[in-house]
Protein backbone atom coordinates (compact mmCIF):
# COMPACT_ATOMS: atom_id res chain seq x y z
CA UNK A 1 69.48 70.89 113.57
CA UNK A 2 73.18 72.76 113.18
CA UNK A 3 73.68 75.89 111.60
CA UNK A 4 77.66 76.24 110.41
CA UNK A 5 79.80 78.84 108.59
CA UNK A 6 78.92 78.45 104.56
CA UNK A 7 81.98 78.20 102.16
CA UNK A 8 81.09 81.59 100.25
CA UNK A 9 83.54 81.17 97.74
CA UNK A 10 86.21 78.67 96.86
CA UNK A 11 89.03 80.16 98.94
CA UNK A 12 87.22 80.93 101.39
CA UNK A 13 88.70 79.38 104.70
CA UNK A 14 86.81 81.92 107.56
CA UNK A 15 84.89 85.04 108.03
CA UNK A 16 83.45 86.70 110.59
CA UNK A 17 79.52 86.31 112.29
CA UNK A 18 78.73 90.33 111.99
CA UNK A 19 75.19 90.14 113.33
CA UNK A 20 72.75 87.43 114.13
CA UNK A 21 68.78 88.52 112.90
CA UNK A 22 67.44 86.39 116.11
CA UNK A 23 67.76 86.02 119.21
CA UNK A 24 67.65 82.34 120.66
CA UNK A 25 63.83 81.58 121.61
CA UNK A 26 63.33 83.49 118.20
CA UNK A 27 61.04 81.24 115.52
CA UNK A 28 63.07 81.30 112.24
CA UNK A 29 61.31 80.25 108.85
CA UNK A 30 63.60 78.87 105.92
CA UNK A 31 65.27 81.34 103.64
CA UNK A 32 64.83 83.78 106.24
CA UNK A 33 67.95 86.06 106.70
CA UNK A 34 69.27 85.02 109.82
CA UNK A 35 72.81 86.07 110.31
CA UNK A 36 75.60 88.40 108.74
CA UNK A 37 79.15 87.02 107.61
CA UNK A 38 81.69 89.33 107.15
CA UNK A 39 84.83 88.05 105.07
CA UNK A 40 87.65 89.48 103.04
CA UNK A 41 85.68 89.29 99.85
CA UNK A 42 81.86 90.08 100.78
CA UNK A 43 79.51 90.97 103.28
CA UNK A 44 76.78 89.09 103.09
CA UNK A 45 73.87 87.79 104.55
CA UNK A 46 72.98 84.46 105.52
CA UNK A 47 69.50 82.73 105.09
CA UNK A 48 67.95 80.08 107.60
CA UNK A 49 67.69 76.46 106.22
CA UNK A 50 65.51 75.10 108.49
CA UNK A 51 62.05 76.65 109.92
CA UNK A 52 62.57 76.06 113.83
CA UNK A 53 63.47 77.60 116.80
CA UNK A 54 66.42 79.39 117.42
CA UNK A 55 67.75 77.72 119.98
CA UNK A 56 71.71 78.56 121.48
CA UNK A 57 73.81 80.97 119.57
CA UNK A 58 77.54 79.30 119.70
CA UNK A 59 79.43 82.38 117.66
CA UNK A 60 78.37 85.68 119.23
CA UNK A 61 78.53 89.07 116.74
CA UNK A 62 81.85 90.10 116.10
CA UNK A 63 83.41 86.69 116.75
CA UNK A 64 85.74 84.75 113.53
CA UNK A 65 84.73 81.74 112.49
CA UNK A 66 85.98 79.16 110.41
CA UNK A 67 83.87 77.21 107.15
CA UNK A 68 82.28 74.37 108.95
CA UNK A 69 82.47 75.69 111.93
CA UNK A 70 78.98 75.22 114.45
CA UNK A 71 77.53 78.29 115.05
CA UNK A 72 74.03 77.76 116.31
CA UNK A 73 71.45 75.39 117.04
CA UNK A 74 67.80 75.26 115.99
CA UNK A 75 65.17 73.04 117.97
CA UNK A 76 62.15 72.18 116.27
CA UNK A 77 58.90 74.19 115.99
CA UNK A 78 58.26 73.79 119.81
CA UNK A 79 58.60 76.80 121.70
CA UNK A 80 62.47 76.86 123.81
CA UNK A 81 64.02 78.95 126.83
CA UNK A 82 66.75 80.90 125.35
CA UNK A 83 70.00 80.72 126.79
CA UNK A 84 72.24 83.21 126.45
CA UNK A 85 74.31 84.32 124.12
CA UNK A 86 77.85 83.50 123.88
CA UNK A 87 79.58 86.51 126.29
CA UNK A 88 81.66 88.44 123.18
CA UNK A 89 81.51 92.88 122.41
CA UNK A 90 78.98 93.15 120.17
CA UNK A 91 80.14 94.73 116.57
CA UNK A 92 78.45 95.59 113.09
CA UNK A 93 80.26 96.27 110.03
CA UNK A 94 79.61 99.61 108.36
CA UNK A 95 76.38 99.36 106.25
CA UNK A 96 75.09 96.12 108.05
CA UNK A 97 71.68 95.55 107.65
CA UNK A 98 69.57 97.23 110.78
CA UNK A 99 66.93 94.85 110.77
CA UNK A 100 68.48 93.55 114.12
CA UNK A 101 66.17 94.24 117.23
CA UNK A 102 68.50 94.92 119.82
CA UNK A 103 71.60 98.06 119.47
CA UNK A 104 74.69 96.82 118.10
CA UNK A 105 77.98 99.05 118.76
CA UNK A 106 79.94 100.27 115.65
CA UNK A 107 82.72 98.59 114.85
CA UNK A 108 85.25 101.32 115.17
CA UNK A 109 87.39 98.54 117.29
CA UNK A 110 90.16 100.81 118.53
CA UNK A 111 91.31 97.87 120.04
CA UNK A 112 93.15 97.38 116.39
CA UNK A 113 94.31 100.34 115.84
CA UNK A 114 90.94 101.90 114.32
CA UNK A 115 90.79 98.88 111.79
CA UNK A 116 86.80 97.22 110.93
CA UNK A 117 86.87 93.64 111.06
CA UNK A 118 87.13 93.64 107.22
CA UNK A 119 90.39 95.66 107.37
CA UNK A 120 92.00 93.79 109.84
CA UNK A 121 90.89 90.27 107.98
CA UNK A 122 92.96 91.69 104.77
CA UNK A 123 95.62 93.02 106.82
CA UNK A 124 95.66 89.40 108.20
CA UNK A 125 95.74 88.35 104.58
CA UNK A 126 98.58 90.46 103.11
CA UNK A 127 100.64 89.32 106.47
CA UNK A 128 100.20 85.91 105.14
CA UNK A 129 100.52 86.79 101.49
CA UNK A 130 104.11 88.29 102.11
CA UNK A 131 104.98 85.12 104.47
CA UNK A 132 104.15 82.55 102.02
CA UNK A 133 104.35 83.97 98.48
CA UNK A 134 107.50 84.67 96.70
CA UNK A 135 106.00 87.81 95.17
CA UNK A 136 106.98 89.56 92.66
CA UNK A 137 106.97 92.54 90.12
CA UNK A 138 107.20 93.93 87.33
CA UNK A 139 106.23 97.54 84.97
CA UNK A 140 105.28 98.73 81.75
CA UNK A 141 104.44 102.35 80.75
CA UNK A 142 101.12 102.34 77.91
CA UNK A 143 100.03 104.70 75.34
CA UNK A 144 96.54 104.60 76.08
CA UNK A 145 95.75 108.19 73.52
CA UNK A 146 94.10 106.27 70.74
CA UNK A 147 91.42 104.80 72.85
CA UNK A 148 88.22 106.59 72.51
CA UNK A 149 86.09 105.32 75.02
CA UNK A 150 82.81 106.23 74.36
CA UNK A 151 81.61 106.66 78.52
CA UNK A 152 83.10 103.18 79.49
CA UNK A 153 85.15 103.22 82.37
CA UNK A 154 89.50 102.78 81.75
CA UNK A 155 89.12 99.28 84.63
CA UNK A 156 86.77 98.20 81.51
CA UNK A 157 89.69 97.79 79.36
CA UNK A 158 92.36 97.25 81.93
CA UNK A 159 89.71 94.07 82.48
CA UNK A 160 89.37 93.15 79.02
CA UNK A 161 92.75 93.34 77.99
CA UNK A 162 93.98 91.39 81.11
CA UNK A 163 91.33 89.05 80.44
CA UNK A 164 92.04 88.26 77.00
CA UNK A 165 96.19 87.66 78.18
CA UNK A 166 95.50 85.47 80.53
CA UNK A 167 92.81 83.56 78.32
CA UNK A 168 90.82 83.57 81.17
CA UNK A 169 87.14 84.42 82.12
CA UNK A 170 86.70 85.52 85.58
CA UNK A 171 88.73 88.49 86.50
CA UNK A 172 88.41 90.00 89.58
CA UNK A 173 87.97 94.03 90.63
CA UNK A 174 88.65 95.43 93.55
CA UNK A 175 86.19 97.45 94.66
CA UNK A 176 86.03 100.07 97.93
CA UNK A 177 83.66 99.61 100.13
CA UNK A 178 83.01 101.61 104.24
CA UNK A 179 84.48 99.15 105.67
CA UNK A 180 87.21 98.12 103.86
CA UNK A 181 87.51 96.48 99.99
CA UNK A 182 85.81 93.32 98.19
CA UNK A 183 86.18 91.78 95.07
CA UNK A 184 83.61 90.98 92.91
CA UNK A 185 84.15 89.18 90.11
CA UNK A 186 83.49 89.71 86.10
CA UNK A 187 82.63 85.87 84.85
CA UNK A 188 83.10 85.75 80.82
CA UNK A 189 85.61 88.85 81.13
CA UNK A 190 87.58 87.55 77.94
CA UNK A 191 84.24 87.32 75.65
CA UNK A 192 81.96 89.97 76.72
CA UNK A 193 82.02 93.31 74.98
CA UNK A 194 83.74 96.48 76.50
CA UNK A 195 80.77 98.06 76.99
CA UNK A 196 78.99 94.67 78.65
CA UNK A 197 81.54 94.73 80.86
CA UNK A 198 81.28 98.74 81.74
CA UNK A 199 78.22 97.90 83.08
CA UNK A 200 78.58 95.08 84.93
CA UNK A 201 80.91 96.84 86.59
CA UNK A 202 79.33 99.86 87.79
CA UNK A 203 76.57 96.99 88.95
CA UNK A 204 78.58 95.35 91.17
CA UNK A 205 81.03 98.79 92.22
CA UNK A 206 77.25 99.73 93.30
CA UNK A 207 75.99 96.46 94.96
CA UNK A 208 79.50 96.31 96.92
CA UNK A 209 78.94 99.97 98.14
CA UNK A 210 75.23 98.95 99.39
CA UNK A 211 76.60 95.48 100.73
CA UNK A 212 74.37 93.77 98.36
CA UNK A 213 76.90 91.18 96.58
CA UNK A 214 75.97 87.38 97.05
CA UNK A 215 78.18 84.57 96.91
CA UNK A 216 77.98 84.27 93.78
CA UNK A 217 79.20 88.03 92.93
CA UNK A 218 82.66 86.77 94.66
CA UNK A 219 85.11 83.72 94.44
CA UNK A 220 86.84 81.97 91.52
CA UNK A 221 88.67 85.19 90.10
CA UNK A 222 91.20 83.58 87.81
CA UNK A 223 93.27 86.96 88.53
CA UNK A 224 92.63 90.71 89.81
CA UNK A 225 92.27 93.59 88.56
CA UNK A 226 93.01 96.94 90.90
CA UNK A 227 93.16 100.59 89.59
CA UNK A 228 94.88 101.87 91.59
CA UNK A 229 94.97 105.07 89.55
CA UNK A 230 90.73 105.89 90.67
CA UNK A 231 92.80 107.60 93.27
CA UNK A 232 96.12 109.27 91.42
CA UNK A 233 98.55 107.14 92.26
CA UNK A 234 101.00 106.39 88.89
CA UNK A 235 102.35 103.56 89.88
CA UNK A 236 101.94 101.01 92.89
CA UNK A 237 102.92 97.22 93.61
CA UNK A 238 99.83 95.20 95.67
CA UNK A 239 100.82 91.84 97.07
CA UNK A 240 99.04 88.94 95.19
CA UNK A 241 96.36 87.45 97.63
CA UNK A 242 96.53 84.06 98.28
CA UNK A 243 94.56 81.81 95.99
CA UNK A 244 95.33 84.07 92.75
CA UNK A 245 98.50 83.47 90.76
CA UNK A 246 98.90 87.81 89.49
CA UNK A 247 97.11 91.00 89.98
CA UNK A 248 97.29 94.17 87.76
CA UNK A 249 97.45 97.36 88.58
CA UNK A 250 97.21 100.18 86.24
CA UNK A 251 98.24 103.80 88.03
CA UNK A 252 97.20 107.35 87.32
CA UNK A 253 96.75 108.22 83.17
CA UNK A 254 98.71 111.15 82.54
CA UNK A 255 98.53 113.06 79.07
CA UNK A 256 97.23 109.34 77.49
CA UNK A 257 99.84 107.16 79.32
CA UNK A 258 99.88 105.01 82.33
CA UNK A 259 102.10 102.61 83.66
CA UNK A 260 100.83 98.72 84.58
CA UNK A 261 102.12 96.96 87.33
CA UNK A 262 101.88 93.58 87.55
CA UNK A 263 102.59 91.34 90.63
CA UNK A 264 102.69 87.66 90.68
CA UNK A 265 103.24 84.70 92.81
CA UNK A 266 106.85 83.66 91.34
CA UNK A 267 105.63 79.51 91.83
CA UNK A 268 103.31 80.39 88.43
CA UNK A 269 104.98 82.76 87.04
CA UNK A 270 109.22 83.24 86.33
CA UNK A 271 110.74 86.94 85.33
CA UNK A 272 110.17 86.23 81.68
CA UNK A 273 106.82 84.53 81.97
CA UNK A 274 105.27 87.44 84.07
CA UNK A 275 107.03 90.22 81.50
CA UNK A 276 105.45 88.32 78.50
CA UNK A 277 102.21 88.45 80.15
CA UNK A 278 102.51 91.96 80.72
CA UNK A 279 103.68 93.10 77.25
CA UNK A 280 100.17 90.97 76.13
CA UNK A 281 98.53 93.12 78.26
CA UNK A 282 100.01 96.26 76.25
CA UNK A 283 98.93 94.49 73.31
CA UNK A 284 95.40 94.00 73.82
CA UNK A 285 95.30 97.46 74.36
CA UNK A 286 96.90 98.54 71.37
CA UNK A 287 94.09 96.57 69.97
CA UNK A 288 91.54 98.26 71.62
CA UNK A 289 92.69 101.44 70.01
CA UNK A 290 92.90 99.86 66.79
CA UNK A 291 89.08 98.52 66.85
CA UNK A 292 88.11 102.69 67.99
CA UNK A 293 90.20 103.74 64.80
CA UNK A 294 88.40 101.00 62.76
């Protein structure tokens, strides 16, 4: 019996083993939690699909992988010498799990320039991103004044509003995390209600922070949405990510404005297509001001 890398999402194409739960000689009972992936998008844990004996660990802890990929071997319920693991530096990702019964060394990795695993994955990323996707850019400044928001977070309208351009359900938010960022996504982004989607939010903001997102949680984003302006920053350009065709970023409000960036991958979307889109966006936000006054 094999274990190999699960596809976690739909773009998913490798990740990184950040712990194994067992050690080989180890009896393992399905849906057990029995290894960490770390990827670009999630941390996650992995559950057993076999009740066996772990056998030979092929990927040791801090090692890539790719989906597919053979990563360990189970015998059956008969008792096996462990061999040893794979010879690799053992890492964690900040917040791992600590149900692991042997130390595990942080992953400060100053071997890439202070970068975690999940840093250096989306640094990895963006390289590519720039290599292979004609990006481009474009700005809009947005009287956001008449918008009475009632405790819902701005990214709730930013979403909706990008959302409802697009015609699209699943829009993506990027999210900080310890180690580095994920995106969850928002599924029925363009129908849900403003406050609906304030809260599923701040669930999965929360569930990212505590490393608690599932597969499902991530993967499929029809586009992203980053605020860049959480931090003050009034106005920044992010690369689109490969696998997404645009990406919004609203900055910094500032006495009721803001300005909206949007970058997009120039094989979807020409000059005029990507300033239409934007100017949408400005609309659907008028309209959100419009249904407060109403």
């Amino acid at each position: 019996m094999d274990i190999e890398f699960p596809r976690l999402a739909d773009t998913l194409v490798d990740g990184i083993v950040s712990a194994w739960y067992k050690r080989p000689g180890d009896r393992v009972r399905r849906g057990e939690p029995l290894f960490a992936v770390e990827t670009d998008k999630v941390n996650t844990d992995v559950e057993s699909p076999h009740d066996g004996v772990l056998a030979e660990i092929l990927v040791a802890e801090g090692e890539r992988a790719e989906v597919g990929q053979l990563l360990a071997r189970f015998a059956g319920a008969a008792t096996v010498e462990a061999p040893p693991i794979a010879s690799s530096p053992h890492t964690s990702a900040p917040g791992e799990h600590t149900a692991v019964s042997r130390p595990i060394a942080p992953a400060a990795g100053s071997s890439n320039g202070g970068l975690t695993p999940m840093r250096k994955r989306i640094a990895e990323r963006m390289t590519e991103a720039r290599a292979t996707i004609a990006q481009g850019s474009c700005a809009r400044q947005v009287d956001l004044s008449a918008i009475e928001r009632h405790g819902v977070t701005w990214t709730a309208f930013f979403v909706k509003a990008f959302a409802q351009a697009l015609e699209a359900d699943r829009i993506g938010i990027a999210v900080e995390v310890p180690g580095g960022l994920v995106v969850p996504v928002i599924p029925d982004s363009r129908d849900a209600s403003i406050h609906d989607i304030g809260v599923r939010i701040a669930d999965l903001a929360d569930r990212a922070r505590r490393n608690a997102l599932t597969a499902v949680d991530v993967g499929g984003a029809a586009a992203t949405v980053t605020n860049v302006g959480a931090t003050g920053t009034l106005l920044a350009f992010p690369l689109v990510a490969p696998g997404e065709p645009v990406i919004l970023a609203p900055g910094a409000i500032v006495d009721g404005r803001c300005w909206l960036a949007l970058c997009y991958d120039r094989a979807h979307y020409d000059e005029y297509a990507a300033d239409q889109l934007l100017a949408t966006v400005v609309e659907q936000l008028a309209h959100a001001a419009d249904r407060a006054d109403g």
